[in-house]
Protein backbone atom coordinates (compact mmCIF):
# COMPACT_ATOMS: atom_id res chain seq x y z
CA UNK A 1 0.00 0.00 0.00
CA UNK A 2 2.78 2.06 1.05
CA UNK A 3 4.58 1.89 -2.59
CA UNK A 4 1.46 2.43 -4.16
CA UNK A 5 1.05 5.57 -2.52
CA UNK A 6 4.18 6.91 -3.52
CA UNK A 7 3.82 5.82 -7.27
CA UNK A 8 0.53 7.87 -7.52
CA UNK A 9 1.74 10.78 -5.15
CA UNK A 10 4.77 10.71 -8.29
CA UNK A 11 2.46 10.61 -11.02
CA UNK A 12 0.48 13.49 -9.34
CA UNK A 13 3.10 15.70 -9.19
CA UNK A 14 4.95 15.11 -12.73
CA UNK A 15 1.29 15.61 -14.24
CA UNK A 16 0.90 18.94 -12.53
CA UNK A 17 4.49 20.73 -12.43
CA UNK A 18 6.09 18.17 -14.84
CA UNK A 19 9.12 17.53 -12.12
CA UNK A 20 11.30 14.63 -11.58
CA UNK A 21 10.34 12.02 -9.08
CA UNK A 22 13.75 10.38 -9.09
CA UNK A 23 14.47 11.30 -5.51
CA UNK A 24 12.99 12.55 -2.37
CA UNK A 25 10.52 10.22 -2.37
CA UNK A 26 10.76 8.73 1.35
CA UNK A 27 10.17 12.54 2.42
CA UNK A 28 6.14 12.50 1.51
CA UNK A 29 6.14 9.64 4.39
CA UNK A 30 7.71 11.11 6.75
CA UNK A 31 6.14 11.81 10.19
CA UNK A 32 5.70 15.17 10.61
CA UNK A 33 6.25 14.52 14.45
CA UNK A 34 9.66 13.32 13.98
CA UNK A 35 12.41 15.66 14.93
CA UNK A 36 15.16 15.28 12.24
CA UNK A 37 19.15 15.42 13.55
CA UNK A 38 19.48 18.69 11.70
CA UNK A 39 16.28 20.59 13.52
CA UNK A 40 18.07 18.50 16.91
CA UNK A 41 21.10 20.52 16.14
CA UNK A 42 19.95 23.79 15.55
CA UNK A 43 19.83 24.15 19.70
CA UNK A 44 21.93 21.13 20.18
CA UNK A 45 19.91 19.25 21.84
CA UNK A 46 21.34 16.10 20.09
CA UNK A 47 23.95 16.14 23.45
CA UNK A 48 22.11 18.19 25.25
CA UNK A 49 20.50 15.74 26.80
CA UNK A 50 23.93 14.39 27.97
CA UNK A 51 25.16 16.93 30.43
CA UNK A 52 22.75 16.65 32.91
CA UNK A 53 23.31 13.08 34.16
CA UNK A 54 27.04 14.09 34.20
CA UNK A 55 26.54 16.70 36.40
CA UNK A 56 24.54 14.81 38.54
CA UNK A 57 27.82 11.96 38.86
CA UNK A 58 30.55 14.01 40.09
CA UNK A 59 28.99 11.94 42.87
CA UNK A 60 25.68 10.59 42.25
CA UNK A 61 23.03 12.51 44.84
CA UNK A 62 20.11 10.61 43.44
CA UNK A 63 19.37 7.97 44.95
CA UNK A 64 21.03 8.99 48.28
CA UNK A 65 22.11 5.66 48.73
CA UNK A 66 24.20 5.61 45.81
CA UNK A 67 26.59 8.73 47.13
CA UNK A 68 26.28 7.20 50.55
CA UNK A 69 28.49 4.44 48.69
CA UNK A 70 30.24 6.42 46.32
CA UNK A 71 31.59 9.20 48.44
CA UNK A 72 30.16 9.36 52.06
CA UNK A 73 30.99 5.94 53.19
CA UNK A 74 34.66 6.39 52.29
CA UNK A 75 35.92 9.63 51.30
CA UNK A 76 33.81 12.15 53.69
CA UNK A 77 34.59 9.71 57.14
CA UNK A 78 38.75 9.32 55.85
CA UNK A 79 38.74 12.99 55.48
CA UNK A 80 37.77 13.56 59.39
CA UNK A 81 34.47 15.16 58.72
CA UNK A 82 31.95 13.14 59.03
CA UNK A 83 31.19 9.70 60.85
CA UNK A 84 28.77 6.61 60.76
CA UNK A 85 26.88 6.47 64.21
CA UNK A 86 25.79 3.69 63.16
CA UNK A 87 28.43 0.32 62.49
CA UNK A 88 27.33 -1.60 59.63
CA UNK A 89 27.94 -5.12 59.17
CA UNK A 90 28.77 -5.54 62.84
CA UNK A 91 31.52 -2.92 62.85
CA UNK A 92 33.39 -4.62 59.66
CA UNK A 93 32.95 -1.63 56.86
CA UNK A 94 34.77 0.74 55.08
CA UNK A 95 34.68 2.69 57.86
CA UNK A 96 37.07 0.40 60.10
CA UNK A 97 38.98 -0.45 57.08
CA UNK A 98 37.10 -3.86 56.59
CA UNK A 99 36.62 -2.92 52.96
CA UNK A 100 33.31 -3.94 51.85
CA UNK A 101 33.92 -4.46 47.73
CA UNK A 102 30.44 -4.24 47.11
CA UNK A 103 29.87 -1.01 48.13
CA UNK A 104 33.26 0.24 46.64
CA UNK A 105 32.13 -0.16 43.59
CA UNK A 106 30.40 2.12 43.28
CA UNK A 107 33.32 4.70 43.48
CA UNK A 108 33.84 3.20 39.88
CA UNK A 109 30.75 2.59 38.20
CA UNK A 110 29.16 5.45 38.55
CA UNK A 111 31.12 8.27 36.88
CA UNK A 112 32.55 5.59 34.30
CA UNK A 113 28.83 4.92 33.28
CA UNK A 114 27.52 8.33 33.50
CA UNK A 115 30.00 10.69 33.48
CA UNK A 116 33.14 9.02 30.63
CA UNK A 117 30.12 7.63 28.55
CA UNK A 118 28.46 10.74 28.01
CA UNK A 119 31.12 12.80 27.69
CA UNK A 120 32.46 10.46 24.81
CA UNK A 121 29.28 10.71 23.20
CA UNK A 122 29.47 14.58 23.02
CA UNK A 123 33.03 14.25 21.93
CA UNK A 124 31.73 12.42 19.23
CA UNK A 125 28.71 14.62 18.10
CA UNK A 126 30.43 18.24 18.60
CA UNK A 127 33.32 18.71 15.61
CA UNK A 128 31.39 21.61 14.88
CA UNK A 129 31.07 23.40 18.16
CA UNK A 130 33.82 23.31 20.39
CA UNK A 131 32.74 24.95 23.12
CA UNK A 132 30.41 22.53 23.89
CA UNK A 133 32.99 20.23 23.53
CA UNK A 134 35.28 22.13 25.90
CA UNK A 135 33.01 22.33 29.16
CA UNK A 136 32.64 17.96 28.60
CA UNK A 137 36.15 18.18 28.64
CA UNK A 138 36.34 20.01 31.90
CA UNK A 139 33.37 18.25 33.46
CA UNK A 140 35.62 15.05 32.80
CA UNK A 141 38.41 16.32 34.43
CA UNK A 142 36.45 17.44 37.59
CA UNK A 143 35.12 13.75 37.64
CA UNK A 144 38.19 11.76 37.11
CA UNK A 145 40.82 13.15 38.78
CA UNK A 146 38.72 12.27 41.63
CA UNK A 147 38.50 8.53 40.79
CA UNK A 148 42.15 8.22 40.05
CA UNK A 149 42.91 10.22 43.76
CA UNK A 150 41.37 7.30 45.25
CA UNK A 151 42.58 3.81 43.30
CA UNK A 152 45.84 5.64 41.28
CA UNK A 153 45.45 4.22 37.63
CA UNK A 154 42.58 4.92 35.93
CA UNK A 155 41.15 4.13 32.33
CA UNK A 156 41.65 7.17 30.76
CA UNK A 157 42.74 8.11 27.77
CA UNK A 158 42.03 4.42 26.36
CA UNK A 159 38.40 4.97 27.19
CA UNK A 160 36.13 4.04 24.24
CA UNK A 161 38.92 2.58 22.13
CA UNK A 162 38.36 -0.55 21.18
CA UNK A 163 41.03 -1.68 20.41
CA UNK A 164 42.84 -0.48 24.12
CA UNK A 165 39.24 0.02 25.99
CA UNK A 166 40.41 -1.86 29.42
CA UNK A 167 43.97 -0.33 29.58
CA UNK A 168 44.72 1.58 32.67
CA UNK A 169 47.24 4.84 32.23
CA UNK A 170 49.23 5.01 35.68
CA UNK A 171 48.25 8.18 37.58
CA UNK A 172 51.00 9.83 36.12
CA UNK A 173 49.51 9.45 32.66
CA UNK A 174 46.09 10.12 33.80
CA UNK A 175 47.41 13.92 35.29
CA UNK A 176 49.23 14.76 32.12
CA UNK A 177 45.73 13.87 30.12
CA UNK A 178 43.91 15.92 32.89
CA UNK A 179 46.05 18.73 31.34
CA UNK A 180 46.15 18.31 28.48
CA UNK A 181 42.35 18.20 28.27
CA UNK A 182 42.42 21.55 30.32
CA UNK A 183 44.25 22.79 27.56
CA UNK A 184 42.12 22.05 24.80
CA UNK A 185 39.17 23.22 26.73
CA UNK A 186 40.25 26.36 27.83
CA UNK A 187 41.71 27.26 24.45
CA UNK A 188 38.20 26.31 22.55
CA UNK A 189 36.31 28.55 25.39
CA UNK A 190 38.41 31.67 24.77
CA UNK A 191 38.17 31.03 20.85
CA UNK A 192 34.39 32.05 21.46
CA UNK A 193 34.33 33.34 24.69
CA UNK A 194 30.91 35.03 24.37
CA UNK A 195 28.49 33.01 22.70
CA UNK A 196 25.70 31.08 24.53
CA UNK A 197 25.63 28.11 23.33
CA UNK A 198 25.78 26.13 27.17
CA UNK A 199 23.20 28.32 28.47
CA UNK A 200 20.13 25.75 28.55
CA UNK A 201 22.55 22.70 29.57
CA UNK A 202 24.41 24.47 32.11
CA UNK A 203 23.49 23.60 36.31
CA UNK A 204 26.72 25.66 37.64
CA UNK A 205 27.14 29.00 35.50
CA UNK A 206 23.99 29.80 33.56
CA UNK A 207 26.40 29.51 30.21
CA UNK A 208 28.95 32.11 31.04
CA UNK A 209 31.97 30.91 29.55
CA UNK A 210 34.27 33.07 31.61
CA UNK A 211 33.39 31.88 34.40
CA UNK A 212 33.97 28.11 33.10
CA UNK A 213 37.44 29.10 32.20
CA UNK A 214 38.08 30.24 35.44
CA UNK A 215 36.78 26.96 37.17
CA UNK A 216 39.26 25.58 34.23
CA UNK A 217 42.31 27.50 35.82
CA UNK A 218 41.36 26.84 39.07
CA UNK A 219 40.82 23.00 38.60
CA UNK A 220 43.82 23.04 36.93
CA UNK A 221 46.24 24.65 39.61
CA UNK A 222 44.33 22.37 41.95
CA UNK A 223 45.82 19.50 40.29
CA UNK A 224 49.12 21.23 39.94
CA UNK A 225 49.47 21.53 43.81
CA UNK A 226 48.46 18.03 43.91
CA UNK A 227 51.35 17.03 41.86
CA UNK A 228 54.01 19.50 43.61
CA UNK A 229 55.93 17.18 45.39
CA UNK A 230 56.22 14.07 43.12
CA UNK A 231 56.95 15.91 39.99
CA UNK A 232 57.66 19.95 41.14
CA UNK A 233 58.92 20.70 37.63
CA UNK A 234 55.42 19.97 35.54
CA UNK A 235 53.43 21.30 39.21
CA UNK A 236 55.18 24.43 38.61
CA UNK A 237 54.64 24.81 34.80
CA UNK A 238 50.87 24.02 35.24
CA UNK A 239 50.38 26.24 37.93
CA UNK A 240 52.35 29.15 36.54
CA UNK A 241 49.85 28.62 33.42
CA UNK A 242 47.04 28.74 35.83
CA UNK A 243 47.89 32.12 37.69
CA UNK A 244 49.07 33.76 34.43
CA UNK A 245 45.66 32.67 32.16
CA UNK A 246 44.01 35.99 31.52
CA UNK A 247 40.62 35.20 32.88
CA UNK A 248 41.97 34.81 36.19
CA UNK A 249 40.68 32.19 38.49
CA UNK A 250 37.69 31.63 41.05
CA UNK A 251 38.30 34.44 43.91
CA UNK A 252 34.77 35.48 44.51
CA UNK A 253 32.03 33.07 45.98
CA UNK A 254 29.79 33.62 43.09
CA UNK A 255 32.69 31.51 41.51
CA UNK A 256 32.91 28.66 42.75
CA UNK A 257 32.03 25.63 41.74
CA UNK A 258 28.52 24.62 42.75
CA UNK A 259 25.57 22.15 40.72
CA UNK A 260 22.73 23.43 41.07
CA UNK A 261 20.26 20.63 40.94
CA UNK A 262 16.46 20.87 41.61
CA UNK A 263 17.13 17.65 44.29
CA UNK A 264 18.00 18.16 47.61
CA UNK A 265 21.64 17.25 48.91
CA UNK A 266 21.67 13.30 49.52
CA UNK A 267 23.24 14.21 52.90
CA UNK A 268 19.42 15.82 54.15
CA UNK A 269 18.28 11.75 53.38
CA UNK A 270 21.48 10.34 55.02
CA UNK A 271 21.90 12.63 58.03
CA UNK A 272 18.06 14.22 58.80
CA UNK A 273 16.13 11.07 57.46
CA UNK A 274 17.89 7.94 58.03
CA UNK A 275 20.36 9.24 61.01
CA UNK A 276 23.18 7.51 59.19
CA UNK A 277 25.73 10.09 59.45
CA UNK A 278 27.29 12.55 62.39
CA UNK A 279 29.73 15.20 62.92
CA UNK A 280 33.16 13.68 63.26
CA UNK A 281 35.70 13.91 66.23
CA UNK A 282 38.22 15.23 64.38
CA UNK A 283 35.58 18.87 62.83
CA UNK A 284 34.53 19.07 66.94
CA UNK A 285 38.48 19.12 68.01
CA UNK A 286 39.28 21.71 65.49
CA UNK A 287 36.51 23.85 65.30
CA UNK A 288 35.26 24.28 68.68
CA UNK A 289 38.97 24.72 69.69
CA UNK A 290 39.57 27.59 67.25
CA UNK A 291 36.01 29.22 68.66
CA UNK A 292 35.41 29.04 65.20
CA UNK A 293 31.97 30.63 64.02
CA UNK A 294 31.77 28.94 61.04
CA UNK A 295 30.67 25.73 63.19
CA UNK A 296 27.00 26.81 63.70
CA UNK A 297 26.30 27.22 60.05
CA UNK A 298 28.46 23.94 59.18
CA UNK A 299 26.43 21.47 62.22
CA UNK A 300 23.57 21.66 64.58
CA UNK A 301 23.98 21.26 68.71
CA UNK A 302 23.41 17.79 70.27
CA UNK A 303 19.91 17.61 71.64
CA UNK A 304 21.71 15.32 73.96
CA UNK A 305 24.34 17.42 75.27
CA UNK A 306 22.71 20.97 74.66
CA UNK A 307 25.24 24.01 74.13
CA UNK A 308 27.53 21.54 73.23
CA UNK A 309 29.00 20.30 69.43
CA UNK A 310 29.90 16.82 69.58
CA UNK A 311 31.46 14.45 67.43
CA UNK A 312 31.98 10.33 66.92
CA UNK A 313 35.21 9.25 66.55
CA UNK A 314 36.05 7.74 63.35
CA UNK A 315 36.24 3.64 63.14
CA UNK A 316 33.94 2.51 65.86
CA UNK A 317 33.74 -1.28 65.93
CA UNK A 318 30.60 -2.91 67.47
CA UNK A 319 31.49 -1.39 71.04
CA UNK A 320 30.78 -3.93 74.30
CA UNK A 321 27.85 -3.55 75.75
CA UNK A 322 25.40 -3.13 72.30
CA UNK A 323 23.56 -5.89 71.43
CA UNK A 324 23.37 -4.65 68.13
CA UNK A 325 23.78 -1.87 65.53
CA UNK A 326 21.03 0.18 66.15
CA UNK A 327 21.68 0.10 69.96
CA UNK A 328 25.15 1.24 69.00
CA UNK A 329 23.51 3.98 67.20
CA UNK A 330 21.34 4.73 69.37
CA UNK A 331 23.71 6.42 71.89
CA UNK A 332 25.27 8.39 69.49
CA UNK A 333 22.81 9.32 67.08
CA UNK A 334 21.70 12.53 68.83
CA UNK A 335 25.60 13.46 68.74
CA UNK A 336 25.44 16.79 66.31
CA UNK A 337 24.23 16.36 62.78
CA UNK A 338 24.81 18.83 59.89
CA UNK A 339 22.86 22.00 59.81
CA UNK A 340 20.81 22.11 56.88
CA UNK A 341 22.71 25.19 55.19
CA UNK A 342 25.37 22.52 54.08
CA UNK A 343 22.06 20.16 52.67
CA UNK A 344 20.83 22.38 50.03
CA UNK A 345 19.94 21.20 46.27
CA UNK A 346 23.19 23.58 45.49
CA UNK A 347 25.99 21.21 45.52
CA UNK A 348 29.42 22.24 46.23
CA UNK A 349 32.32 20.81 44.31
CA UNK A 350 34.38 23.72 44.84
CA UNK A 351 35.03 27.19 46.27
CA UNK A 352 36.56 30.33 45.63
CA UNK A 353 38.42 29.83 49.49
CA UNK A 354 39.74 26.66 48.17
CA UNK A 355 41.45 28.66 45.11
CA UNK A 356 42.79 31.55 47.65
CA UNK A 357 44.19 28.39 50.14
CA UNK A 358 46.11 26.71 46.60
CA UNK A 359 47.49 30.33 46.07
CA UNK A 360 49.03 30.73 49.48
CA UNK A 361 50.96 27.31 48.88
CA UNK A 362 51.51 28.16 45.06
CA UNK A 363 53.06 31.21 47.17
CA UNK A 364 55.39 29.09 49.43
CA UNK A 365 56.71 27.13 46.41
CA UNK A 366 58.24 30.22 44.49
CA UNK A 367 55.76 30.18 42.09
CA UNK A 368 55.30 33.19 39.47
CA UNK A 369 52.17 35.19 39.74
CA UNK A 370 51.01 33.27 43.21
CA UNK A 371 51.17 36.70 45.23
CA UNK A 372 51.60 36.66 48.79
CA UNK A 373 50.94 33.67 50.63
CA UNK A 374 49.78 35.72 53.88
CA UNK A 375 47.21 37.79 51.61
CA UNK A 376 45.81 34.99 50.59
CA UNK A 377 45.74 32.60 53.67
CA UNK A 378 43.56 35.69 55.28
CA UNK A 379 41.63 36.05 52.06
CA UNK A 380 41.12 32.45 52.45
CA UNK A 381 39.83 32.54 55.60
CA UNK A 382 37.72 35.92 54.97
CA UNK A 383 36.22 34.34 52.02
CA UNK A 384 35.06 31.33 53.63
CA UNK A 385 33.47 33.38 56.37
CA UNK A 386 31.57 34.75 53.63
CA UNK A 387 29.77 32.14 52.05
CA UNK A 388 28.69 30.53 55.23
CA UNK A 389 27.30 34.08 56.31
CA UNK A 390 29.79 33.74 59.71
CA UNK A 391 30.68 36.91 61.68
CA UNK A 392 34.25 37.54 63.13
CA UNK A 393 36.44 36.54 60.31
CA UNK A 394 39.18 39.52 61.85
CA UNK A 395 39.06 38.48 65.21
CA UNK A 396 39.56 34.64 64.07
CA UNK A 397 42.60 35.70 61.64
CA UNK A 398 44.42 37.55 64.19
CA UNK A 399 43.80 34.71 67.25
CA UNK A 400 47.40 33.12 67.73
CA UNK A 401 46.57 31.32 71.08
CA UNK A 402 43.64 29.17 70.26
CA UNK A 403 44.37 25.78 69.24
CA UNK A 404 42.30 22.35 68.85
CA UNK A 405 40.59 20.82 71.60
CA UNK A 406 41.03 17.55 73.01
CA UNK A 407 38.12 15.14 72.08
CA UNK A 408 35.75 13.35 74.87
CA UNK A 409 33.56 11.00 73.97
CA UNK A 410 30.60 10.79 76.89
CA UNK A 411 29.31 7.31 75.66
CA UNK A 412 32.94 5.39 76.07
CA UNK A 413 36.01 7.24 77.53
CA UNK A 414 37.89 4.66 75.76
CA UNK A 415 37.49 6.77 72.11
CA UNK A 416 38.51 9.90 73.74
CA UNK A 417 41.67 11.26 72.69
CA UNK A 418 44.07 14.13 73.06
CA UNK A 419 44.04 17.01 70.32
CA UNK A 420 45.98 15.83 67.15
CA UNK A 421 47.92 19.36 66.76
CA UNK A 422 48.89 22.67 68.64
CA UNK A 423 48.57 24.78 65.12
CA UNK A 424 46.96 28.13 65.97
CA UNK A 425 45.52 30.64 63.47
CA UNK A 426 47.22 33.91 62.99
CA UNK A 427 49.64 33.66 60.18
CA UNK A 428 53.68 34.37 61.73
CA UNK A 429 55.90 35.31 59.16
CA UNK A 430 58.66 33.82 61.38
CA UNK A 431 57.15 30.00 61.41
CA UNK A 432 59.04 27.63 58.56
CA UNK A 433 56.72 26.51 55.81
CA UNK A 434 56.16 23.29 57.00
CA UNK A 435 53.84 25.33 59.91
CA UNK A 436 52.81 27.81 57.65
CA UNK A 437 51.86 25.19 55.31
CA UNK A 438 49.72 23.12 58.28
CA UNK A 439 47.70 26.40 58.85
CA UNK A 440 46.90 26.88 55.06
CA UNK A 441 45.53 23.30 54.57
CA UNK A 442 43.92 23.20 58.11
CA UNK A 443 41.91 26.05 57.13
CA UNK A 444 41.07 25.02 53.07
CA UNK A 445 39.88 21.48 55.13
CA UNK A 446 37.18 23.57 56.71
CA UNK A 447 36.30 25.55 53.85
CA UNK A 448 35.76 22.62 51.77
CA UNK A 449 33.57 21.18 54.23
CA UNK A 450 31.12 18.76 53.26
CA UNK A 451 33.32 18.33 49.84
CA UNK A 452 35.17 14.79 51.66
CA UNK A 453 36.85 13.95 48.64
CA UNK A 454 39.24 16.67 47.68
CA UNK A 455 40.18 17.08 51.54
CA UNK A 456 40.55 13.02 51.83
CA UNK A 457 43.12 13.88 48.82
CA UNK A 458 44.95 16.15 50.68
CA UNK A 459 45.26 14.97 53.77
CA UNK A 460 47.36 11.97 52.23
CA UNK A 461 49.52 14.50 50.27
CA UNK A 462 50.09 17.03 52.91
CA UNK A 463 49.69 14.75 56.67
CA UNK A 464 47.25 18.12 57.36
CA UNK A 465 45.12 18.39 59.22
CA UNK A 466 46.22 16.28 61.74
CA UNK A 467 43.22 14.09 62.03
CA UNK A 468 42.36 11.46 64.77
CA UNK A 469 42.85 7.44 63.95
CA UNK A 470 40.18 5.27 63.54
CA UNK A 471 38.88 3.38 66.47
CA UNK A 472 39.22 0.20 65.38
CA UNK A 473 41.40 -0.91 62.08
CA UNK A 474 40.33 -4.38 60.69
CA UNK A 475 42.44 -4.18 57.43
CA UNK A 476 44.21 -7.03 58.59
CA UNK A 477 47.78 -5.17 58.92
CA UNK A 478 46.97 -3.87 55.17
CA UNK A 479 46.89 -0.34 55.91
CA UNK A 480 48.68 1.44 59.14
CA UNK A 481 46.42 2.88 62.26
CA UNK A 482 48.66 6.16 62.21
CA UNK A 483 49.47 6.79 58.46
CA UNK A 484 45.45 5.78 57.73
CA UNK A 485 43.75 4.80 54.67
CA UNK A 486 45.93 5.72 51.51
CA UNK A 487 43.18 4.10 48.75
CA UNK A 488 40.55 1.73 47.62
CA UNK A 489 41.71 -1.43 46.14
CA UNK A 490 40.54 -2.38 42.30
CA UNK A 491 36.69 -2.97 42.12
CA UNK A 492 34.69 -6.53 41.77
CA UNK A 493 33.22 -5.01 38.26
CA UNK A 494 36.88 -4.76 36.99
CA UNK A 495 38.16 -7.66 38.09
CA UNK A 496 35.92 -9.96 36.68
CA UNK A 497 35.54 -8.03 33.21
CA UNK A 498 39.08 -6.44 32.89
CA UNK A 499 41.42 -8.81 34.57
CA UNK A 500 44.66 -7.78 32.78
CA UNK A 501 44.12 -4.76 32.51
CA UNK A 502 43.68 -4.83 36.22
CA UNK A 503 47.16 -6.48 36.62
CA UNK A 504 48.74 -4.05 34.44
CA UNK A 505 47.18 -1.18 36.68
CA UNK A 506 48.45 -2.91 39.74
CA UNK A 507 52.14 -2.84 38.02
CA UNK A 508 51.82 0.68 37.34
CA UNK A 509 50.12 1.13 40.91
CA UNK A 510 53.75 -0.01 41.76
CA UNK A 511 52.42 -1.67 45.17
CA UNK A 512 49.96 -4.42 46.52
CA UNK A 513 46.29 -3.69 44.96
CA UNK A 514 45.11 -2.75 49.03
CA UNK A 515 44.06 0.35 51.31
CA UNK A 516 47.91 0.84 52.53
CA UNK A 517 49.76 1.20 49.08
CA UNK A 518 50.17 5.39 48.79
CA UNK A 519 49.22 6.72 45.22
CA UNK A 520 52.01 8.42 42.71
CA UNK A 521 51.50 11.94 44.13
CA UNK A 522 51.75 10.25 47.93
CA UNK A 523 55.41 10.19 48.71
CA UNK A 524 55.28 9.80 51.94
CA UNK A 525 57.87 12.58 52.00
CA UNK A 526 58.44 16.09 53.83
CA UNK A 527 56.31 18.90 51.78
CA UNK A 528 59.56 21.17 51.57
């Protein structure tokens, strides 16, 4: 019926305008409804579509469940800021260093299948318009750097080859791509600086391009610092190309780093709903030692212990004396949770204070255009102040006697502890820079705050803050009570589908695939 249609609808039209009907015949039965690639392309949605779900798996906030595995379970508790009241599996969990593989995977899955897939896909569809191109690019480099801080070698730049799809580059290869794809991006962004093109897919800057070339420049001096100490010759290069790239970098709050969603922050499910997740020891020792203001937008009081801000000590095993979990949780859930300022459905990846804090130490290594370390340690501070709406940022900068408390846990003396650290707060132009540099990364760990993965990260490169031990550390002598956590071992997912390649990571890993092997950028070594 369908050919017959066409013959006539041919006849028809030679009879009346005496035109060829060689070609263009499929168009006459084409749905009108049907949106063609070219009309797709005309706003780009054909990868518009595509940015969203990346977004969304920096970490994944939807379910809440899924972060809770992906980040929050690992990252935010290793970092000192947040703990479990709560001791899953009997006290044998991440947490305690009784890796649980199952939930680890996540860490992987998650921004390989939503974040590298979709990104390739743009890659793929957007020859033609590079500057959507170039905020993919970045959007990878946010997400991966991330996954190769915690298992080292990542599948990188062999990602969608097929003919190399499962080989790992060692960290050192996945950095160099990091910059290289900074490079690319930045240079697309500035080739058409003001068009618009992002506006509709964009959930951080509402399509201003400047501003993602100065998350560019920041993210990419944040990697440079990360690198200083392994390989100070290509740290310094990278961040001198940071500090010098005429757009500048993220110094006011309306520049950082932020996603907005229309969901609320997994951590108001994890903390307010389920009671999963509590202030930890190590924020309560710091902050309420310092006095520090910030602490009343950051967590709530403990109903329990009113007037008071109290932690759980990292690690807790199934204590003696609790029958179970939940009567383990039970005495410290009403510890202090997080006040709902940090739980909002604007996500913070990173912060202008973060980008002052990498200057100061850009500052301390020598490098060109970093400024003065001092000026930006305060500005650091002062900044931070300022997005969490805190008074008494001058008082707080000029306070050299206060210094972190010593931790007591009112459920079981055994977990209290002394403070970690007699650091103070007023910058001294006479301290060495190994004290100047504990100050600098003390305070960028609170500004971060609830962002556990980049302070995780730098903690292991730096030894700062100094954070309290876990409890109880099941790793079966894996990983070291005092050093801590370094990693997460190779996922389930890629060891039953990528097996050599997994062997080849673990020669470029250059230590035993476990929690207590340090990455390529952790040398174990002095900062200075």
């Amino acid at each position: 019926m369908k050919k017959i249609f066409k013959i006539i609808m041919c006849l028809t039209v030679v009879g009346l305008v005496g035109i060829s009907c060689d070609n263009n015949l499929e168009d006459y039965n084409t749905n009108p409804r049907n949106i063609s690639q070219a009309q797709l392309e005309v706003d780009f949605q054909h990868v518009g579509s595509k940015y969203k779900p990346i977004f969304e798996s920096i970490y994944q906030y939807t379910p809440a469940w899924s972060y809770q595995l992906q980040q929050n379970l690992n990252a935010d508790v290793y970092a000192g800021y947040m703990t479990n009241p709560r001791p899953f599996v009997a006290g044998a969990n991440n947490t305690t260093y009784a890796l649980v593989s199952g939930w680890n995977n996540f860490i992987w899955s998650v921004p390989y299948g939503n974040v590298m897939n979709n990104v390739k896909s743009i890659v793929d569809q957007t020859d033609d318009y590079p500057t959507l191109r170039a905020v993919a690019l970045i959007l990878k480099v946010e997400a991966m750097h991330r996954v190769s801080d915690v298992f080292g070698p990542i599948v990188y730049s062999n990602f969608g080859d097929l003919t190399n799809a499962g080989v790992y580059d060692s960290q050192q290869e996945a950095y160099n791509a990091f910059f290289a794809d900074l490079d690319t991006a930045t240079a697309s962004l500035m080739a058409d600086i003001d068009s618009q093109r992002f506006t509709a897919f964009d959930m951080s800057y509402g399509g201003d391009y400047h501003k993602w070339v100065r998350f560019a420049n920041s993210l990419r001096l944040r990697l440079a610092i990360r690198v200083s100490k392994i390989d100070p010759a290509k740290a310094k290069t990278e961040g001198e190309k940071a500090l010098a790239q005429s757009e500048g970098l993220m110094m006011a709050n309306d520049d950082g780093f932020f996603v907005n969603g229309t969901l609320a922050h997994p951590l108001s499910v994890i903390d307010n709903s389920w009671g999963d997740i509590r202030m930890n020891a190590s924020m309560e020792s710091i902050l309420t030692g310092f006095s520090d203001t910030r602490i009343q937008n950051l967590f709530n009081e403990s109903p329990q212990y009113p007037g008071q801000y109290k932690g759980v000590r990292g690690g807790l095993p199934l204590q003696a004396g609790y029958s179970d979990e939940l009567a383990q949780k039970a005495a410290y859930v009403n510890f202090s949770n997080m006040n709902d300022d940090v739980k909002t459905s604007k996500v913070q990846l990173m912060t202008a204070a973060e980008v002052h804090f990498l200057q100061a130490e850009a500052a301390l290594r020598g490098w060109a255009g970093a400024g003065d370390a001092q000026t930006h340690y305060e500005m650091g501070i002062t900044t931070s102040f300022d997005q969490r709406g805190a008074s008494g940022a001058a008082a707080y900068i000029a306070d050299n006697t206060s210094t972190p408390a010593d931790y007591v846990d009112p459920v079981n003396a055994a977990n209290s502890m002394s403070a970690m650290s007699t650091i103070t707060i007023a910058w001294d132009a006479a301290d060495d820079n190994e004290t100047k540099l504990e100050k600098i990364i003390t305070q960028k760990w609170i500004a971060m705050f609830p962002e556990g993965q980049e302070a995780w990260s730098e903690y292991r490169r730096t030894g700062y803050p100094k954070i309290f031990p876990v409890v109880s550390n099941q790793s079966g002598g894996t990983i070291d009570t005092n050093i801590q956590i370094r990693r997460i071992p190779f996922v389930d997912s890629e060891l039953s589908t990528n097996a050599a390649g997994v062997a080849d990571a673990v020669t470029k890993l250059g230590g035993t695939d476990d929690g207590g092997t340090r990455l390529w950028w952790d040398t174990g070594g002095p900062n200075f």
